[in-house]
Protein backbone atom coordinates (compact mmCIF):
# COMPACT_ATOMS: atom_id res chain seq x y z
CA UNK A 1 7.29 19.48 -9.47
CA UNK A 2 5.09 20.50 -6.44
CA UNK A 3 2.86 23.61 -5.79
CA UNK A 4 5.41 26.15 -4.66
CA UNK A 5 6.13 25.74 -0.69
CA UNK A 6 4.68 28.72 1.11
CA UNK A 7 6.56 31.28 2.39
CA UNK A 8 4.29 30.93 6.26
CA UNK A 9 3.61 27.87 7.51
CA UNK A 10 0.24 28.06 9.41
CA UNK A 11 -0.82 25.63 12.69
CA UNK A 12 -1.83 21.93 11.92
CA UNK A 13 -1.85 18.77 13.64
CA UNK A 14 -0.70 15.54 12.76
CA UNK A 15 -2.82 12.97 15.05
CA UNK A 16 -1.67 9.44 16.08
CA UNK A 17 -0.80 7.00 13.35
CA UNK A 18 -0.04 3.50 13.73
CA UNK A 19 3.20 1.28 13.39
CA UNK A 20 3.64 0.61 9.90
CA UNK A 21 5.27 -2.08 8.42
CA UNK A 22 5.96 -1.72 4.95
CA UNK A 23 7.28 -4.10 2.38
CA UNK A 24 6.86 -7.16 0.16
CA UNK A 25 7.03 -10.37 2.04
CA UNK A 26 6.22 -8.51 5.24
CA UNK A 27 2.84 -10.55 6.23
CA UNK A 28 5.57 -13.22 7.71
CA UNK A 29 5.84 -10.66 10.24
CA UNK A 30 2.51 -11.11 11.38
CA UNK A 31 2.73 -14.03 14.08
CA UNK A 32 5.43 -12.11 15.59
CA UNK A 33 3.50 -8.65 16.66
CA UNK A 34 0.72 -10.99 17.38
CA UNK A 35 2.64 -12.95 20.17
CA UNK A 36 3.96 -9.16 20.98
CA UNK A 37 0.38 -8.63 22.50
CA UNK A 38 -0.84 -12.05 24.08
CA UNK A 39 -2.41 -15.32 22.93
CA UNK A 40 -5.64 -14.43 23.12
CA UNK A 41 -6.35 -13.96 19.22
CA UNK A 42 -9.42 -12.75 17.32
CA UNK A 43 -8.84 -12.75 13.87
CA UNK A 44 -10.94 -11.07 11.17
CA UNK A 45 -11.30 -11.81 7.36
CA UNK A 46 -13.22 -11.28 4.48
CA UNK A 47 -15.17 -14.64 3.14
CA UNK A 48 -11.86 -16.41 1.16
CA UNK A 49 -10.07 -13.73 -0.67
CA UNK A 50 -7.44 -14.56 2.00
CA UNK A 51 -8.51 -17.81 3.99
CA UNK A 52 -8.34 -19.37 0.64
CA UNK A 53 -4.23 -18.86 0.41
CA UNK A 54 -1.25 -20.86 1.59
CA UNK A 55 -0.85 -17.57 3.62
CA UNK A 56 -3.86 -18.45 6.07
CA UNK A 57 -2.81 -22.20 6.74
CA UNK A 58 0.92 -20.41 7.49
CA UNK A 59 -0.92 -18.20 9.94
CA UNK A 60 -2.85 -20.64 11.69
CA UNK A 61 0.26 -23.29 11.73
CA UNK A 62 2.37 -20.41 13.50
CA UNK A 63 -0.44 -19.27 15.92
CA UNK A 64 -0.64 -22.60 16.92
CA UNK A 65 2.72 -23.00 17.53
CA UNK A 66 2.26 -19.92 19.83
CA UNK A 67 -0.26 -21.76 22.30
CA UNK A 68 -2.19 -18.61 20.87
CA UNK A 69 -6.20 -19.31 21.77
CA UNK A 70 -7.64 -17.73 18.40
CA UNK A 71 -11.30 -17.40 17.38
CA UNK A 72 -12.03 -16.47 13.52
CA UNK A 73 -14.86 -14.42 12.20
CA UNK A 74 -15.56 -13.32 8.44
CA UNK A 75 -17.27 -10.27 7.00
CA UNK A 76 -18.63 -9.76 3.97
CA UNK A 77 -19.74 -6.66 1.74
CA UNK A 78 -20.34 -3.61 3.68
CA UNK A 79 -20.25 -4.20 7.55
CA UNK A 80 -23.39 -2.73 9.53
CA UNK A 81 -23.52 -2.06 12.95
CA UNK A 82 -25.79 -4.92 13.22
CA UNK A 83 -22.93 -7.03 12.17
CA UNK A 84 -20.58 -5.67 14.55
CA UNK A 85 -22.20 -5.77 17.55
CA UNK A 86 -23.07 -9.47 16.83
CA UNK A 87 -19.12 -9.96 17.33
CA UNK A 88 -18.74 -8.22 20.11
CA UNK A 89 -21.35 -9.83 21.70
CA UNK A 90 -19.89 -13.47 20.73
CA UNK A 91 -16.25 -12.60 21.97
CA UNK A 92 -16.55 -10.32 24.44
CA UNK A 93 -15.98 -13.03 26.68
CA UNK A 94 -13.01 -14.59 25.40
CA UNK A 95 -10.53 -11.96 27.34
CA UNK A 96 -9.21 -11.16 23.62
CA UNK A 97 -5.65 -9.44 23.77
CA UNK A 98 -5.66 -8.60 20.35
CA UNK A 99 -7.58 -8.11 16.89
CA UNK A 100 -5.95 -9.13 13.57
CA UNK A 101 -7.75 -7.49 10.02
CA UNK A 102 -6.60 -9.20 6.98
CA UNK A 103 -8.63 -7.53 4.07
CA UNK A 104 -10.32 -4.48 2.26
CA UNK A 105 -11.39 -1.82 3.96
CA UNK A 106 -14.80 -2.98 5.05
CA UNK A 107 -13.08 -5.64 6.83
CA UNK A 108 -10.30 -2.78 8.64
CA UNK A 109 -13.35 -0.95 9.25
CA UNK A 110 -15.69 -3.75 11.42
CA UNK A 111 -12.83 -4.42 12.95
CA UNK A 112 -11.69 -1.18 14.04
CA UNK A 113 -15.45 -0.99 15.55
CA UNK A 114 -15.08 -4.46 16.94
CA UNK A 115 -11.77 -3.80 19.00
CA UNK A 116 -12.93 -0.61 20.59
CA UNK A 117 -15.89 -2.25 21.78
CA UNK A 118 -14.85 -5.63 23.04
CA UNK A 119 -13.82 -4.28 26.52
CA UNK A 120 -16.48 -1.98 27.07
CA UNK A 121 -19.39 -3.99 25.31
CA UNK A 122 -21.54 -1.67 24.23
CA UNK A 123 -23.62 -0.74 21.33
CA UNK A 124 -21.91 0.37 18.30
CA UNK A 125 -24.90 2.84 18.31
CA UNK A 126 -23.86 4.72 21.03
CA UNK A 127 -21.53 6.53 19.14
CA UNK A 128 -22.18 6.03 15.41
CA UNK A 129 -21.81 9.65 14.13
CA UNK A 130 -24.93 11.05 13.02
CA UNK A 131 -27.40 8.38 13.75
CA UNK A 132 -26.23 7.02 16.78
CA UNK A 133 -27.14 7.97 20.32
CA UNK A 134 -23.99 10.56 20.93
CA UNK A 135 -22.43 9.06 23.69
CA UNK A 136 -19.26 9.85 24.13
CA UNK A 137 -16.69 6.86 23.31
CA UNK A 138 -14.32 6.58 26.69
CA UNK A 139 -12.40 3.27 25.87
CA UNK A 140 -10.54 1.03 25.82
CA UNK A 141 -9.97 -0.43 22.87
CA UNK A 142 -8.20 -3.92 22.26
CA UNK A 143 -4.69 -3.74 20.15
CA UNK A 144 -5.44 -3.80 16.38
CA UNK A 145 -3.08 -5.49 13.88
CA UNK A 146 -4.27 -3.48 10.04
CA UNK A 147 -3.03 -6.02 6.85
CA UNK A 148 -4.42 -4.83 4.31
CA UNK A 149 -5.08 -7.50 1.26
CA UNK A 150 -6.23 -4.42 -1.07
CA UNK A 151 -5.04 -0.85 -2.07
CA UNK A 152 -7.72 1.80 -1.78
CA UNK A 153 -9.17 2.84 1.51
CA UNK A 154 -5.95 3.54 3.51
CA UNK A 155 -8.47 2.02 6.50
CA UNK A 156 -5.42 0.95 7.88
CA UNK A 157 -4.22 4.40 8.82
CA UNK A 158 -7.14 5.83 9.61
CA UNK A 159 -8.91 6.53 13.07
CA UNK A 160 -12.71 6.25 11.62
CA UNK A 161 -15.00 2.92 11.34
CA UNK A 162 -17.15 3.08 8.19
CA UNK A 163 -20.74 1.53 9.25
CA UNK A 164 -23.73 0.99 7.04
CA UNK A 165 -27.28 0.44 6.53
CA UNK A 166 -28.54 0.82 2.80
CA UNK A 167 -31.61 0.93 1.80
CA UNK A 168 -33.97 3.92 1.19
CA UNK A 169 -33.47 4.97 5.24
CA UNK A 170 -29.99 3.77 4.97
CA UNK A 171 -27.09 5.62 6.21
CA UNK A 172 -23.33 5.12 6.12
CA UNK A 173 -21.45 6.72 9.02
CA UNK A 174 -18.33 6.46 11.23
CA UNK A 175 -17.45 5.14 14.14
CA UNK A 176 -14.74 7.68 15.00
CA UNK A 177 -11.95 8.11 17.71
CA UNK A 178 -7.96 8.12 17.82
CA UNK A 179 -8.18 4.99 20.18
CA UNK A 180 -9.12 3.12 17.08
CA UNK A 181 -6.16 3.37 14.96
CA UNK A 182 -4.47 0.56 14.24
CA UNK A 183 -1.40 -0.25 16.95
CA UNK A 184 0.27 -1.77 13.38
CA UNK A 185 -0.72 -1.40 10.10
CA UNK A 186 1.35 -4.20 8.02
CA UNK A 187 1.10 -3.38 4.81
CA UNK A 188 2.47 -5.98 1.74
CA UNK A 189 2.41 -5.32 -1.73
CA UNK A 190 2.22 -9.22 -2.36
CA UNK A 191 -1.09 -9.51 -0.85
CA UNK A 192 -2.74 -7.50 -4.04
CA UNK A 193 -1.26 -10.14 -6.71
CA UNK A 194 -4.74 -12.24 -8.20
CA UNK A 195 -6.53 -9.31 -7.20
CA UNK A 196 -9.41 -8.85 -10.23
CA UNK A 197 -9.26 -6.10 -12.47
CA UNK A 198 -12.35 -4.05 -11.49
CA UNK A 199 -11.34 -4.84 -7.65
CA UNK A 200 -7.68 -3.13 -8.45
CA UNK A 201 -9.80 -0.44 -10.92
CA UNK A 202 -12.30 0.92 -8.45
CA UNK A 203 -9.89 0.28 -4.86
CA UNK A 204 -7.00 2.44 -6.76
CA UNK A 205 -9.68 5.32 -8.27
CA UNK A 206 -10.71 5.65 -4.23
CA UNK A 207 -6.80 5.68 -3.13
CA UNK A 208 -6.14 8.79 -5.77
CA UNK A 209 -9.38 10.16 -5.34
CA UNK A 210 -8.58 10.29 -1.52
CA UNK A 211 -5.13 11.70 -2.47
CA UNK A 212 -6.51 14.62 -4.77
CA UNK A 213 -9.12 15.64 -2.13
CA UNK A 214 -6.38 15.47 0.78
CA UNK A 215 -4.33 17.82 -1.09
CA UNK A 216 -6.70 20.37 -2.33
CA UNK A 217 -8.63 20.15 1.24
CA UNK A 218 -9.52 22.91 3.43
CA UNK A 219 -7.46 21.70 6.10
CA UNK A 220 -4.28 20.43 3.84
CA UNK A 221 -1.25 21.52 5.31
CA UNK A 222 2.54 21.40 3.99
CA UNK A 223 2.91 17.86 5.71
CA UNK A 224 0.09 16.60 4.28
CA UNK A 225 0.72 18.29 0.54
CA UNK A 226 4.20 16.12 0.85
CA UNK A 227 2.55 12.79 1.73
CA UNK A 228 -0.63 13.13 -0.86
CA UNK A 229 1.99 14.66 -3.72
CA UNK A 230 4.69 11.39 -3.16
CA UNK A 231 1.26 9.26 -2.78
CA UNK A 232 0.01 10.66 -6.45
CA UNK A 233 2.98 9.84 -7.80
CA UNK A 234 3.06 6.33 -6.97
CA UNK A 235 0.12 5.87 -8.42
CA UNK A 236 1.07 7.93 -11.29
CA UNK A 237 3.70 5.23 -11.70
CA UNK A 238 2.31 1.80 -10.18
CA UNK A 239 -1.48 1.72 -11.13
CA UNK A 240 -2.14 0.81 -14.54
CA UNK A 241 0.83 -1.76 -14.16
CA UNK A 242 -1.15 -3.16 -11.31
CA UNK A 243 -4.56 -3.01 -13.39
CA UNK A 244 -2.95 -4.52 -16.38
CA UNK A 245 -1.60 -7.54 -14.25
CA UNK A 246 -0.08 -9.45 -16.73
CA UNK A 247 2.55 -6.53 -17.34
CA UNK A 248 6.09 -7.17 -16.94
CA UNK A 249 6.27 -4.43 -13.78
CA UNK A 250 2.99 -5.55 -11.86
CA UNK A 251 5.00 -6.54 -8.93
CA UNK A 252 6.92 -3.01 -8.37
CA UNK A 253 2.97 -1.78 -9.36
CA UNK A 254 1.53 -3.50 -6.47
CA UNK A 255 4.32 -1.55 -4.66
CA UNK A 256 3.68 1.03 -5.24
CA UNK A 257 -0.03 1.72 -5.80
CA UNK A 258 0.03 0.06 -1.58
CA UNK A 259 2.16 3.49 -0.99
CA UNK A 260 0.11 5.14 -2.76
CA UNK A 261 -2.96 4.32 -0.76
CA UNK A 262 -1.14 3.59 2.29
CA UNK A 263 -0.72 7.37 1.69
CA UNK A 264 -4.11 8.49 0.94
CA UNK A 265 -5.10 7.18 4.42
CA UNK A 266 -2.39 9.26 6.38
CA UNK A 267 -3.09 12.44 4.81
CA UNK A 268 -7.07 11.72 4.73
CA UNK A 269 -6.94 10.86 8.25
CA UNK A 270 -5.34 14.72 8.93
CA UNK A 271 -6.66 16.60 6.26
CA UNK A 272 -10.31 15.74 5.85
CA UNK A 273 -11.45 14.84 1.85
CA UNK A 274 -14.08 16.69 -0.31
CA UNK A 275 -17.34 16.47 -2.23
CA UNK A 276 -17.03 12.57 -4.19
CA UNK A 277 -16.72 11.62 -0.37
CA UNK A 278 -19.30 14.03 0.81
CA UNK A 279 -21.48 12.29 -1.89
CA UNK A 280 -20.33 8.84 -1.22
CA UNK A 281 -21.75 8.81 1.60
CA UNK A 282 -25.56 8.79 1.15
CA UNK A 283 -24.58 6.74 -2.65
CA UNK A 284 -23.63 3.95 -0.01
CA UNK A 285 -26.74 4.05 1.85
CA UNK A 286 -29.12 4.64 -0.32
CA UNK A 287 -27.59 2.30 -3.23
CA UNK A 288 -25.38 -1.14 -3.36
CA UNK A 289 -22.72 0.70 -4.98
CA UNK A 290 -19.07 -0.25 -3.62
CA UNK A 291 -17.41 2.59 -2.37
CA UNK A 292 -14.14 2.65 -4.89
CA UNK A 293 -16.80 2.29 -7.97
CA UNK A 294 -18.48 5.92 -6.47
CA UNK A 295 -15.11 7.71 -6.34
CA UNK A 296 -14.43 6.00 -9.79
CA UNK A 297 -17.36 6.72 -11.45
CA UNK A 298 -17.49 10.34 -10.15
CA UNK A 299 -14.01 11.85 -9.35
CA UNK A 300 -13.23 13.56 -13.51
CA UNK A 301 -16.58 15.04 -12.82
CA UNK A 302 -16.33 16.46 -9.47
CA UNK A 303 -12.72 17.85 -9.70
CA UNK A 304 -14.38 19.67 -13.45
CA UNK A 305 -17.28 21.28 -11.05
CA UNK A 306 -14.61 22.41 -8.23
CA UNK A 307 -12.11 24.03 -10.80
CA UNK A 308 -15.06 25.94 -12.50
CA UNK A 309 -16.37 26.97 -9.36
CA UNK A 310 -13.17 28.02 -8.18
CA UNK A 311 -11.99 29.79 -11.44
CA UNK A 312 -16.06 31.81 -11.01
CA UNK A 313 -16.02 32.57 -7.54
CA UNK A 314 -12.14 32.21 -5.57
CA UNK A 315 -9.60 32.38 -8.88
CA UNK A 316 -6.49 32.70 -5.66
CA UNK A 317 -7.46 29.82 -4.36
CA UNK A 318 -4.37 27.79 -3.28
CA UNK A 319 -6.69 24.53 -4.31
CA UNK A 320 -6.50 25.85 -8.50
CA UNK A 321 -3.02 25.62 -8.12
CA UNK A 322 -2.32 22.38 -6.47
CA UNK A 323 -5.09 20.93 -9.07
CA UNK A 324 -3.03 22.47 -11.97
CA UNK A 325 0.19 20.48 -10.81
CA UNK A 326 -1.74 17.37 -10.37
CA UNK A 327 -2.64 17.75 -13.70
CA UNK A 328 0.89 18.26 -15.41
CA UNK A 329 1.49 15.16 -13.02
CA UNK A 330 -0.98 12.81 -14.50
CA UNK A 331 -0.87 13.79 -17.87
CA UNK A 332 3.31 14.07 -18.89
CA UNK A 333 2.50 17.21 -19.66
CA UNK A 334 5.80 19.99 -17.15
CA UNK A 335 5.24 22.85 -19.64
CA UNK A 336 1.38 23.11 -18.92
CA UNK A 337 0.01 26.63 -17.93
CA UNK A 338 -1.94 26.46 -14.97
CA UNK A 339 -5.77 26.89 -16.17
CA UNK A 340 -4.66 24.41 -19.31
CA UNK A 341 -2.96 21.98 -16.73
CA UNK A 342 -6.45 21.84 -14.61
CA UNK A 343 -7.79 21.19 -17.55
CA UNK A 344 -5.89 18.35 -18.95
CA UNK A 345 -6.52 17.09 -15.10
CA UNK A 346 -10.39 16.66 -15.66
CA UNK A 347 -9.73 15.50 -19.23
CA UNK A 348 -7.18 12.74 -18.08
CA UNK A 349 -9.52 11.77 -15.35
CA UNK A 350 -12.51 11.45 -17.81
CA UNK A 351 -9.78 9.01 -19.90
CA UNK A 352 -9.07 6.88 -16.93
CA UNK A 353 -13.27 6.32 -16.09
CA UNK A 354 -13.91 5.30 -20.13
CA UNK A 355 -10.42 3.45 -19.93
CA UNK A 356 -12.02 1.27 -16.88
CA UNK A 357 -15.06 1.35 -17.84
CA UNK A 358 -16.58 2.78 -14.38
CA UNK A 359 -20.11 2.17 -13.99
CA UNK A 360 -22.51 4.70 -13.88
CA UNK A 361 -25.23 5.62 -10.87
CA UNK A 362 -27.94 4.19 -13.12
CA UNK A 363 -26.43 0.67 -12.95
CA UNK A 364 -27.27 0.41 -9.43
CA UNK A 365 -30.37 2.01 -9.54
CA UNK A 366 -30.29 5.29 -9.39
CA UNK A 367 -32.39 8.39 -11.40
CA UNK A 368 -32.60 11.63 -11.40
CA UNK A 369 -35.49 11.76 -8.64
CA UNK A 370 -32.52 10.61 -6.37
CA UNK A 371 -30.65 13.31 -6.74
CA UNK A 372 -32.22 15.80 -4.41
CA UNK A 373 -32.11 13.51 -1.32
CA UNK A 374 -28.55 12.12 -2.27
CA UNK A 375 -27.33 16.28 -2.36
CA UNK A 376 -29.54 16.79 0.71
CA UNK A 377 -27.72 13.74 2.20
CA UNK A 378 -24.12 15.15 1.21
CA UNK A 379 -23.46 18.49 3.44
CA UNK A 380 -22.00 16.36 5.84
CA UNK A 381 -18.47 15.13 6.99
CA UNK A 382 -16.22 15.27 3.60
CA UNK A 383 -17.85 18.06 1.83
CA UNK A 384 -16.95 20.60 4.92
CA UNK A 385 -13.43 20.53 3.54
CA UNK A 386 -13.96 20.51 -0.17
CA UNK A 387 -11.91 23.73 -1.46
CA UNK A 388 -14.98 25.61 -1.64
CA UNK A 389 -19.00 25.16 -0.71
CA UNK A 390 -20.56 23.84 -3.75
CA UNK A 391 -24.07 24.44 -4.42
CA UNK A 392 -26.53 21.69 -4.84
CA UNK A 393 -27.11 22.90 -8.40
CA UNK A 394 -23.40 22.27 -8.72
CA UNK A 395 -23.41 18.75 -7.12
CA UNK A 396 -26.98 18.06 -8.95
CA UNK A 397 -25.12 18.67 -12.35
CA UNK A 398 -21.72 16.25 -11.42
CA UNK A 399 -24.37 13.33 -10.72
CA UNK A 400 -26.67 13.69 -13.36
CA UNK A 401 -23.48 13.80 -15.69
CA UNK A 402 -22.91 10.06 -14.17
CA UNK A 403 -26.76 8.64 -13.96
């Protein structure tokens, strides 16, 4: 069951989206839409999660059975824009026709940023959001081929080029523009088998937190309640399968927690998110803390502080509602009325952080002194479409409840 349909359907927009290419077994599809776009290749991995699998010496068999030219670069941990302007400036002249990502989201994200800016050649900085120089971003940007080899981000689907700097004058911004979605995002369940526990725990707490925020957002529409609702229950269904690995239905788990995020990136990518991604953003900078183990560690707490805030100061908010039927979702629980339902919600998502044991702020070096600059770092981006403008007593509280 869904939040009730409404009776007017107001003006949205849904903005470009790639190709996508869903299903198990579909990375064999690869050479194919890579020889669709020339044989000029530059191809973009993490360090081995995927250049240490039969799958990479199939891929460089076939794209030399192309006659494809292909150059290789890795990136690991969170890309900087130091990082990517290094590989623009090394390829730049290689006439590249297209860019290949194979891995997490900070690899779809560097190379998002490295595509765009292989024909014109500039800077990264000239259009980093925030800290960068402002200049508008005019194009073009080489072909991108999105695969995925985890299920959190939804990078693939997304128009936006996460870029940071940590450290205690760190930042983490985007790189943002629709020329930078993905011509294809090929997305394979089979690429998340051997995938670590904590990597599947903290990549699929980002992927739902990313589908709660899209659906109680600001700027959620019914389009985007339809694609976050069939993307929570995936998840619902999929994840602790995946997590568990070893269980009997891990396979149709992978399946379909890499809907469920493949999801979370459509309707982020129209919707806009809320306050653990408001948040997440100066954690990133300021901290090493990955950016799943931030929406893990936080999400019970943040969705607890919206519904009270909501409940104190907009009790017809449409968001109290769509919370309450995510929470009869995730915890089995149809008969539910709505102010118990958003509370079993925050009490199933405080189950599910103990359950994978999410670390907490402190273990990467955070106290409370940090607190003030990390709110004062947050009004940005995400948080403009959290259901409602949270003080920074309230956000104060929901990260001193994770310290």
């Amino acid at each position: 069951m869904t939040a009730s349909f409404p009776e007017r359907i107001d003006a949205f927009r849904i903005a470009r989206l790639p190709d996508i290419r869903f299903g198990s077994g579909s990375i064999e599809l690869l050479p194919g839409l890579i020889a669709d776009y020339g044989t000029s290749v530059l191809v973009v991995t993490g360090r081995r999660s995927f250049v240490a699998t039969p799958r990479w010496q199939a891929l460089v068999a076939a794209l030399e059975a192309q006659g494809a030219s292909w150059h290789h670069v890795t990136v690991e941990g969170e890309p900087s824009p130091q990082r990517v302007d290094a590989i623009v400036a090394e390829h730049r002249g290689h006439a590249i026709d297209v860019v290949v990502a194979i891995g997490g989201g900070s690899v779809l994200d560097a190379a998002k940023a490295v595509a765009g800016l292989l024909r014109p050649g500039n800077s990264v900085m000239d259009h980093l959001e925030g800290v960068g120089r402002g200049l508008p971003y005019r194009g073009p940007a080489v072909p991108l081929i999105a695969v995925p080899t985890t299920a959190g981000t939804g990078s693939e689907a997304t128009k936006n080029a996460v870029l940071s700097v940590q450290g205690a004058d760190g930042f983490k911004k985007s790189f943002r523009d629709e020329r930078l979605v993905a011509a294809v995002a090929l997305v394979d369940p089979e690429l998340l088998a051997g995938c670590p526990k904590a990597q599947i725990a903290a990549n699929g707490m980002d992927a739902f937190t990313q589908l709660l925020e899209s659906y109680v957002s600001l700027n959620a529409s019914p389009a985007t309640d339809a694609l976050a609702w069939s993307g929570m229950q995936a998840f619902h269904r999929g994840f602790w399968p995946a997590w568990e690995a070893n269980h009997p239905e891990a396979d149709q788990g992978y399946g379909q927690l890499a809907y469920a995020s493949l999801m979370s990136g459509i309707a982020l990518a129209q919707a806009g998110l809320g306050s653990v991604h408001g948040l997440a953003s100066p954690l990133g900078a300021f901290f090493p803390i990955p950016h799943g183990t931030v929406c893990g560690t936080l999400v019970a707490e943040a969705t607890e502080v919206n519904v009270a805030a909501l409940r104190q100061r907009a009790p017809h908010a449409a968001a109290l509602a769509k919370y309450a039927e995510a929470g009869r979702l995730v915890s089995g629980k149809s008969e539910l009325s709505d102010d118990d339902a958003c509370d079993a919600l925050v009490e199933t998502l405080r189950e599910w952080t103990q359950r994978l044991d999410m670390p907490r702020l402190a273990a990467y070096g955070m106290q409370r002194d940090d607190i003030e600059r990390v709110v004062a770092g947050a009004r940005g981006g995400s948080m403009k479409t959290n259901p409602l403008v949270l003080t920074d007593a309230e956000l104060g509280s929901l990260l001193e409840r994770r310290l």
